[in-house]
Protein backbone atom coordinates (compact mmCIF):
# COMPACT_ATOMS: atom_id res chain seq x y z
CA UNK A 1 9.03 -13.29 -15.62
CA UNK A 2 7.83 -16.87 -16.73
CA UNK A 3 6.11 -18.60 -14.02
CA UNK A 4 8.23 -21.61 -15.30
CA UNK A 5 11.12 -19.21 -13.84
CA UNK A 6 9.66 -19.22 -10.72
CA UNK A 7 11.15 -21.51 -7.70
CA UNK A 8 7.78 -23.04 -6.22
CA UNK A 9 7.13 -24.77 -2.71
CA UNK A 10 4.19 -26.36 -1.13
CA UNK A 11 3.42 -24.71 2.12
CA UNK A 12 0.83 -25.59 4.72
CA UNK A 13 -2.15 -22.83 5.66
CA UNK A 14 -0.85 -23.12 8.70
CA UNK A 15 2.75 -22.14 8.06
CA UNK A 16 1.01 -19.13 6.48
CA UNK A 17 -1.63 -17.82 8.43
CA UNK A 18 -2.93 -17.51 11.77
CA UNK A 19 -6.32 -18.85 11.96
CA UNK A 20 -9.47 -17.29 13.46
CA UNK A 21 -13.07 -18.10 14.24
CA UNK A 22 -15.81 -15.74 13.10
CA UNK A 23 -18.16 -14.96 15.35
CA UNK A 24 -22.13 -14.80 14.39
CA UNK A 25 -23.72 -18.25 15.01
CA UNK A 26 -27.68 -16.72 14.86
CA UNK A 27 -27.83 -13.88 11.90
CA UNK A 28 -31.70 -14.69 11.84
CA UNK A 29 -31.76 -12.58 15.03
CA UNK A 30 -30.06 -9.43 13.41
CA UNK A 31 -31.28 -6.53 12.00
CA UNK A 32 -31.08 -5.25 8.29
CA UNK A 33 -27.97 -2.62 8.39
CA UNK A 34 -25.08 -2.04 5.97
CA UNK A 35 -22.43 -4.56 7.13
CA UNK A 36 -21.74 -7.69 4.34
CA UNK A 37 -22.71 -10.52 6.30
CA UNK A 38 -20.33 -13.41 4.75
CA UNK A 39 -21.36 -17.06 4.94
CA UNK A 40 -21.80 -20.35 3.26
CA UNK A 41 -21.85 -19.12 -0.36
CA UNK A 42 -19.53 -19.31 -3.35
CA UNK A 43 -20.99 -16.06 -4.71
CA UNK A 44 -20.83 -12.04 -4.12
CA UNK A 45 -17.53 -12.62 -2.82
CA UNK A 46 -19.19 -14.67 0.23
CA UNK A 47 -21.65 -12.03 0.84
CA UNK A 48 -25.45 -13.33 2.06
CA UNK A 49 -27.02 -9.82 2.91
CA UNK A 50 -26.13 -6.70 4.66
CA UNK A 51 -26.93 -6.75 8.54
CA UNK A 52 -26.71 -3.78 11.61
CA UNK A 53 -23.66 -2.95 12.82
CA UNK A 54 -22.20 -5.28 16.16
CA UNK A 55 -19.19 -4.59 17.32
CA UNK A 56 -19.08 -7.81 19.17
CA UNK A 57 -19.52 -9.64 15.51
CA UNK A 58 -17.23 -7.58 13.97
CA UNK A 59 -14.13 -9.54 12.27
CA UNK A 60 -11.74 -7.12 10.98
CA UNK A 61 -10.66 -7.13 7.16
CA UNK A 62 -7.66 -7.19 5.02
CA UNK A 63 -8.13 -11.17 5.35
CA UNK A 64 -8.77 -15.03 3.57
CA UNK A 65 -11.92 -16.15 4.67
CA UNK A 66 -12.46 -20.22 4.44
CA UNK A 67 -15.87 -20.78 3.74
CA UNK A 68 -15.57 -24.38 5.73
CA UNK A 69 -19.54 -25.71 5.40
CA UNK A 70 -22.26 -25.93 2.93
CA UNK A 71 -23.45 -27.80 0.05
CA UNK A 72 -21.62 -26.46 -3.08
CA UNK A 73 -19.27 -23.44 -0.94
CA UNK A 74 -17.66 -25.29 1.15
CA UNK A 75 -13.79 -25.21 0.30
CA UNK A 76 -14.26 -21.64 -1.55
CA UNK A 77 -11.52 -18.96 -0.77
CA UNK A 78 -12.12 -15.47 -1.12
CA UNK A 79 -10.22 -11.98 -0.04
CA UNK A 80 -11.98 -9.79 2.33
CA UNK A 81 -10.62 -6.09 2.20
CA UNK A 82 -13.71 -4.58 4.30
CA UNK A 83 -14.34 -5.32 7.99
CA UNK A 84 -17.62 -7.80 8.28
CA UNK A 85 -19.92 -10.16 10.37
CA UNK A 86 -18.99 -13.75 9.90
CA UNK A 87 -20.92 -16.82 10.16
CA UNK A 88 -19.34 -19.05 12.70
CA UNK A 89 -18.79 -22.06 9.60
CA UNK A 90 -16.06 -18.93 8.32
CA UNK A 91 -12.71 -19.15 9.80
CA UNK A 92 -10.24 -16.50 8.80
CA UNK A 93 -6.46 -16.30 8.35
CA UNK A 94 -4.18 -13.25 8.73
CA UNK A 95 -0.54 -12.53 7.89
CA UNK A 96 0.97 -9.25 7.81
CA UNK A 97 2.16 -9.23 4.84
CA UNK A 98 -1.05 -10.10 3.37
CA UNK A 99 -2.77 -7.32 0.99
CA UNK A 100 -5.21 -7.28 -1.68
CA UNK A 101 -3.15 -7.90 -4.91
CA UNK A 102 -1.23 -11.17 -3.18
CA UNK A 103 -3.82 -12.06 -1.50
CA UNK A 104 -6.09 -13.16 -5.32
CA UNK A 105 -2.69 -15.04 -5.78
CA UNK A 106 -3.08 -16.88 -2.82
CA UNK A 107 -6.77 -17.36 -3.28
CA UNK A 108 -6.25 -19.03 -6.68
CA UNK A 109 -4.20 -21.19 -5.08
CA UNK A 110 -6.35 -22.08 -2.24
CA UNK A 111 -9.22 -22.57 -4.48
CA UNK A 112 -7.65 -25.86 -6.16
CA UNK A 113 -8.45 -27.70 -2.70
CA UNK A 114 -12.08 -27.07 -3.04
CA UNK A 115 -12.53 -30.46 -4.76
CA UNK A 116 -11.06 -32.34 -1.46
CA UNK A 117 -14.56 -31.34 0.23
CA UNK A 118 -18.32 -32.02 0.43
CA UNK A 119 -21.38 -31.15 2.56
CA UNK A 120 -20.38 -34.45 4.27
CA UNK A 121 -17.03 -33.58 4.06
CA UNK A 122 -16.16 -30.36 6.05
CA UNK A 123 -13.15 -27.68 6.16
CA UNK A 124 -12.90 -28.20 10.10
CA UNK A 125 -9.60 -26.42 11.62
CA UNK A 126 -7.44 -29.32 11.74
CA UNK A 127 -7.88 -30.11 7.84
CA UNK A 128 -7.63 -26.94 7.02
CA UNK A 129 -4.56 -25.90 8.63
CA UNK A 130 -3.34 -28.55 7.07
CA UNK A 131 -4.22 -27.66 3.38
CA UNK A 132 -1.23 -27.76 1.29
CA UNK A 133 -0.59 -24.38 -1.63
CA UNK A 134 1.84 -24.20 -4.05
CA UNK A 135 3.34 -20.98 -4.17
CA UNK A 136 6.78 -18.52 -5.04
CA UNK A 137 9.37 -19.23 -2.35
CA UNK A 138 12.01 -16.49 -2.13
CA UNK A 139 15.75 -17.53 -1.03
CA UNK A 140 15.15 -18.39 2.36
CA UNK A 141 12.34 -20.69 1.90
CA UNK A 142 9.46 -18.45 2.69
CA UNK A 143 6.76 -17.63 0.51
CA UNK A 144 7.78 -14.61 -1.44
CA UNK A 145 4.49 -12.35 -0.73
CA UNK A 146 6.26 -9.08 -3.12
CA UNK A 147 6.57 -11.40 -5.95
CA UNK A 148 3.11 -12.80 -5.68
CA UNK A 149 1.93 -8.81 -5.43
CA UNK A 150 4.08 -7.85 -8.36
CA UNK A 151 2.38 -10.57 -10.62
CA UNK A 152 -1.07 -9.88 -9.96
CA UNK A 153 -0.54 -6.36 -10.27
CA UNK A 154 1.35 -7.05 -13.89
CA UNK A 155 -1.68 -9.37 -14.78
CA UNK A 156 -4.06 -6.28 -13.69
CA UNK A 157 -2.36 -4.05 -15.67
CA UNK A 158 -2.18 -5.82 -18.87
CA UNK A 159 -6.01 -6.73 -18.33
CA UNK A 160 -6.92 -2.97 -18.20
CA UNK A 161 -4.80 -2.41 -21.46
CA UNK A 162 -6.60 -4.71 -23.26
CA UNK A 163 -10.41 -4.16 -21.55
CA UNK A 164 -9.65 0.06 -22.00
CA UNK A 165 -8.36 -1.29 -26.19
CA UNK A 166 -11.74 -3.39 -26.33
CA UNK A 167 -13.91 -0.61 -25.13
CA UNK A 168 -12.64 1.82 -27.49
CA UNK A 169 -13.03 0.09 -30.58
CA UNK A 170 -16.42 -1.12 -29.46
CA UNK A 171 -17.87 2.21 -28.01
CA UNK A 172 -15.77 4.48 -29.09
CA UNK A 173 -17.92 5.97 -32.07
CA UNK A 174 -20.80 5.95 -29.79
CA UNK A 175 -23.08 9.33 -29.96
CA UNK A 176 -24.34 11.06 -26.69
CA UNK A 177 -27.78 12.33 -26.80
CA UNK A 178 -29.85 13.93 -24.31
CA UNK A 179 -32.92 11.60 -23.54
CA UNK A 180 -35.55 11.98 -20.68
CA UNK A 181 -34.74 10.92 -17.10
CA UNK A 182 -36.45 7.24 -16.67
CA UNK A 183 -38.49 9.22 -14.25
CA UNK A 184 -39.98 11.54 -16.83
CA UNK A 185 -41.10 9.07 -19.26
CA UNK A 186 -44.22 7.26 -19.72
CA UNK A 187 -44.29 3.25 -18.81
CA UNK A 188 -46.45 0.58 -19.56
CA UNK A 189 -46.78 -3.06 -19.17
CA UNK A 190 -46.37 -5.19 -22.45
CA UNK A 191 -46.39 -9.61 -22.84
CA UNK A 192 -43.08 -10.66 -23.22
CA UNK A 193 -44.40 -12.40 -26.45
CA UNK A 194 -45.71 -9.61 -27.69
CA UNK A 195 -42.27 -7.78 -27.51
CA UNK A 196 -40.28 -10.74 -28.74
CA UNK A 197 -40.48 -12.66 -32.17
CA UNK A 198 -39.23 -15.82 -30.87
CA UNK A 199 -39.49 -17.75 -27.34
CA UNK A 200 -37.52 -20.78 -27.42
CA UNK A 201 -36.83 -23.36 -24.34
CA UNK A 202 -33.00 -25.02 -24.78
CA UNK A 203 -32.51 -28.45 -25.47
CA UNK A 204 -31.63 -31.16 -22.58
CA UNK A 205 -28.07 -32.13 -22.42
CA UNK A 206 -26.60 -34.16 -19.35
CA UNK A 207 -23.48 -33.67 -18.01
CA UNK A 208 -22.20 -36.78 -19.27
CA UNK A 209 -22.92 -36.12 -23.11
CA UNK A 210 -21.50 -32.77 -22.90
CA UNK A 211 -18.37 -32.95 -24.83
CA UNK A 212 -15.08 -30.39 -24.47
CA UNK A 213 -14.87 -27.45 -26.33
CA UNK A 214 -15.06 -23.94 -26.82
CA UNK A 215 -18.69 -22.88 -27.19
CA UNK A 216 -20.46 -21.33 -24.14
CA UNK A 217 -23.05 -24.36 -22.64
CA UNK A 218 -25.50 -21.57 -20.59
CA UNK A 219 -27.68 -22.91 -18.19
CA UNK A 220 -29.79 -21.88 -15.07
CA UNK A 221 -26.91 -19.81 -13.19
CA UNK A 222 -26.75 -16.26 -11.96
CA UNK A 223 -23.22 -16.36 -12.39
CA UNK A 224 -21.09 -15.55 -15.95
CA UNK A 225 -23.59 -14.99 -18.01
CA UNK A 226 -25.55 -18.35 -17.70
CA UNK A 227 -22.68 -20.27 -18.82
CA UNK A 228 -22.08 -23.76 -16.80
CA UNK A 229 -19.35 -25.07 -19.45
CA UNK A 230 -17.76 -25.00 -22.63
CA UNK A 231 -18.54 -27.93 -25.39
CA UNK A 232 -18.32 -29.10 -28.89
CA UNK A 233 -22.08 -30.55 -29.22
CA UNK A 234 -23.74 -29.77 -32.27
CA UNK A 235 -26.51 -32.24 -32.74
CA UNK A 236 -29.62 -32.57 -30.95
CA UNK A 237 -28.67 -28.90 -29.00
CA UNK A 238 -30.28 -25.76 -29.61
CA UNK A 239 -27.87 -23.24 -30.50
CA UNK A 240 -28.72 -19.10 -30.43
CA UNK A 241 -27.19 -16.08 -30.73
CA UNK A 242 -27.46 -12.16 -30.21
CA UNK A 243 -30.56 -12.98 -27.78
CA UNK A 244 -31.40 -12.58 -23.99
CA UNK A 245 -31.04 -16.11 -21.88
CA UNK A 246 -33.79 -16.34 -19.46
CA UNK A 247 -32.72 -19.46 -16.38
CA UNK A 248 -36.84 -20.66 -16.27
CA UNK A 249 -35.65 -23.08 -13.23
CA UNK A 250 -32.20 -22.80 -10.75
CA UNK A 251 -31.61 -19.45 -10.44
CA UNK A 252 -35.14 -18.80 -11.76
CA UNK A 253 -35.65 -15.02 -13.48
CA UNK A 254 -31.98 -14.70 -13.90
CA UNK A 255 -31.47 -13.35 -17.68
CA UNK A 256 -28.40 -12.16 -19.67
CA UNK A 257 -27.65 -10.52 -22.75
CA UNK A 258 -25.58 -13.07 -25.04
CA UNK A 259 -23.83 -11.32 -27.81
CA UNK A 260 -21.98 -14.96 -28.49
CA UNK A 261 -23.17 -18.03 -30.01
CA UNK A 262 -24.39 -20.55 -27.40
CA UNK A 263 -25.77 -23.66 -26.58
CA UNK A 264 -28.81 -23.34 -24.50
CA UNK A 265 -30.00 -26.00 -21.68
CA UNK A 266 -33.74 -26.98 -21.26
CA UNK A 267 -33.59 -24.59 -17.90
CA UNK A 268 -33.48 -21.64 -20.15
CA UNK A 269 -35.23 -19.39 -23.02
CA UNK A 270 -34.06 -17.54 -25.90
CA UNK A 271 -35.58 -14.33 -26.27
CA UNK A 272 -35.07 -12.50 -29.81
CA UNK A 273 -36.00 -9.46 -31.56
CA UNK A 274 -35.76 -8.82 -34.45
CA UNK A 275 -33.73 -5.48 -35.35
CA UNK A 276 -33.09 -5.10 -31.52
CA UNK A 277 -29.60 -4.04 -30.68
CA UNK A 278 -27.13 -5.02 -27.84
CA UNK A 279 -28.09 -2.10 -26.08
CA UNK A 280 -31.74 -2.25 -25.82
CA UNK A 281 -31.14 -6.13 -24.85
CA UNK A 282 -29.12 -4.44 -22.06
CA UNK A 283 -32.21 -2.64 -21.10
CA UNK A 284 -34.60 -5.03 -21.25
CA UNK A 285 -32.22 -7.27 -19.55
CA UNK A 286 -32.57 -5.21 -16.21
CA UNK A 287 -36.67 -4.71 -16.40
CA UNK A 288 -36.29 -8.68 -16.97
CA UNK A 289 -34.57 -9.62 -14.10
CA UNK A 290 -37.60 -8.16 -12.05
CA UNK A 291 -39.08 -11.54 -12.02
CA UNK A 292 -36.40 -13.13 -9.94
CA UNK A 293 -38.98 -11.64 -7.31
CA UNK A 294 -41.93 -14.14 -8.38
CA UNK A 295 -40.07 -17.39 -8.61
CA UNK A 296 -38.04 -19.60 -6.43
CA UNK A 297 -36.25 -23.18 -6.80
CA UNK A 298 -39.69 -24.77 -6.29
CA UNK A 299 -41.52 -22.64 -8.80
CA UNK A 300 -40.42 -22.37 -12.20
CA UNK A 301 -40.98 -20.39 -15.53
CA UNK A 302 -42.64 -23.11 -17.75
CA UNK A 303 -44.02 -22.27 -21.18
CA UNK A 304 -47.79 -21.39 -19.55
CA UNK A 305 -46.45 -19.06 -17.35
CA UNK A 306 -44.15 -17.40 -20.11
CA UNK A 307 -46.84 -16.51 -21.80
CA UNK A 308 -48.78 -14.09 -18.87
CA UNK A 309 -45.65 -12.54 -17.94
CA UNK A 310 -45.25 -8.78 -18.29
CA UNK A 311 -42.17 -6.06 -17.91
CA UNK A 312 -42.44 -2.44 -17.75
CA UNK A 313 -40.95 0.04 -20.27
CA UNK A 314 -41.06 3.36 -21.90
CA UNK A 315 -43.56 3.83 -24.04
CA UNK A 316 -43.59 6.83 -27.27
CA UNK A 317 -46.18 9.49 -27.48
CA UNK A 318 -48.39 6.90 -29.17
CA UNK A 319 -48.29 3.78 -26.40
CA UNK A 320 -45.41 1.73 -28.02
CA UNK A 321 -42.38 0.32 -26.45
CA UNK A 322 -39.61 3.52 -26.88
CA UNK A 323 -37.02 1.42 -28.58
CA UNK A 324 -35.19 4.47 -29.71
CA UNK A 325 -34.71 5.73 -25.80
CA UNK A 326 -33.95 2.27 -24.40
CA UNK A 327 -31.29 2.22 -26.86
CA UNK A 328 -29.94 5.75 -25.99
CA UNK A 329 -30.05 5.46 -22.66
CA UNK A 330 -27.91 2.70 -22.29
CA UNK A 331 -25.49 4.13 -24.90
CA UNK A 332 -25.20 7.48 -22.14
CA UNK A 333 -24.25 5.26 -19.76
CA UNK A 334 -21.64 3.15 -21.60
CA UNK A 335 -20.26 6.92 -22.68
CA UNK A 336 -20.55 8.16 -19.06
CA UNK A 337 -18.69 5.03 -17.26
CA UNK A 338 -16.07 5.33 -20.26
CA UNK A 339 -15.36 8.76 -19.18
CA UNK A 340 -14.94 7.70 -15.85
CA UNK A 341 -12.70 5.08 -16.48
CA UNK A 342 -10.35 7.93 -18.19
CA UNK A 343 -10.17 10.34 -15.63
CA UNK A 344 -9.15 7.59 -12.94
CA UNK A 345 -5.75 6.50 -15.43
């Protein structure tokens, strides 16, 4: 079916949903636990950290959450299947005929409002409520929940067809070897420049020269691999390629494997190796992102500091960085997930 097929209607939130309050206003009091504590973020699916079990708190799932406060969240949507704790700037909204597949329909919708809003603009109830969606109507007028399930669920399918096609023409050769446990092998601290041939800062490029297109703009975010926006600049940018993105301010430590070519902001560095491939990246990637530990918004990863920085890895029987295992042992678990993808279709 063509969307274009599809009758559409504007309905209110509150035509769809019944609205409620969550219910932790001090999470600074609560204990470390296994519960997702969701609040004022646009990322990990609203998730801040994990806290103890309250029953009190508890706000059941298989629900939208509003994320109605905070610089840069507020107005976000997202799907909760799992019960949680709530921060009291989260509101809820429940139907019954709400479940996971038309509920990322409905999200998608909800998520074009986000613009209305601003720190010193917030979601309260009454605005809310009164946020208009377009969405399928069936015959009656209502908003036709089955066909909203039935798209998402054709969109998922034909997205696993063409992820499970990708990963078997790009891993499907791949070899499985036995290699050591990570445990069993010998480590040792090494420079980053002494494991990389070339340590490069992006180029500065304001939002306002930054010009439509299609190449990847990446920047200091944790989220997407690095990349803030897609452009057409090609002078006075730094362009790389095949190379690990390292965010040296923002989300400070953050670093990516980028297989793509790319335009690279100032708050990032290209790291290269020569003759490395995507799958030691991949490693190093992970030993990288260690020094997300060391550095926050006010402290940042300027060229001095580059320079005395250190990650761990396996080492051969004569001291040297184990490129050969790295690479391996990645490629086992690439084989490993792929077989596990197989036995669940």
């Amino acid at each position: 079916m063509n969307l274009s097929d599809i009758n559409w209607q504007t309905f209110k939130v509150k035509e769809l949903f019944t609205i409620e309050k969550c219910k932790c206003s001090k999470v600074a009091d609560l204990k470390s636990g296994n519960v997702p504590y969701v609040g004022a973020t646009n990322r990990n699916n609203g998730v801040i950290k994990f806290i103890k079990y309250d029953e009190k708190l508890i706000t059941k799932g298989n629900c939208i959450a509003f994320i109605c406060d905070g610089d840069g969240s507020v107005g976000y949507s997202i799907y909760k299947s799992e019960d949680f704790i709530g921060s009291t700037t989260v509101k809820v909204g429940r139907n019954k005929k709400l479940n996971k597949y038309n509920a990322q329909f409905i999200v998608g919708a909800l998520d074009k409002n986000r613009s209305i809003y601003s720190y010193g603009y917030k979601r309260n109830e009454p605005r809310l409520k009164n946020e208009t969606i377009l969405l399928p109507a069936n015959k009656d007028g209502e908003a036709d929940f089955d066909l909203m399930e039935e798209i998402v669920k054709n969109i998922r399918h034909n997205k696993i067809l063409e992820y499970n096609n990708y990963a078997e023409s790009s891993y499907g050769n791949l070899e499985y070897k036995e290699v050591p446990l990570l445990n069993n092998k010998e480590w040792r601290e090494f420079f980053l420049v002494d494991i990389f041939d070339s340590i490069q800062r992006g180029k500065r490029l304001t939002k306002e020269n930054q010009e439509d297109g299609k190449k990847p703009y990446v920047s200091s975010s944790a989220l997407n691999n690095g990349v803030d926006n897609f452009i057409s600049n090609d002078k006075k940018v730094r362009i790389f390629k095949n190379c690990l993105s390292l965010a040296n301010s923002g989300s400070v430590g953050s670093c990516f494997y980028e297989p793509f070519e790319f335009v690279a902001s100032d708050h990032v560095t290209h790291l290269s190796k020569e003759n490395a491939d995507k799958y030691i990246y991949l490693f190093m990637v992970t030993m990288i992102n260690r020094l997300t530990e060391k550095y926050n918004f006010n402290r940042e990863i300027n060229d001095t500091r580059i320079k005395r920085e250190k990650i761990l890895l396996p080492v051969t029987a004569d001291d040297k960085p184990d490129y050969d295992y790295m690479s391996q042992y990645i490629k086992n678990i690439i084989i490993n997930n792929r077989k596990k993808e197989k036995g669940k279709s």
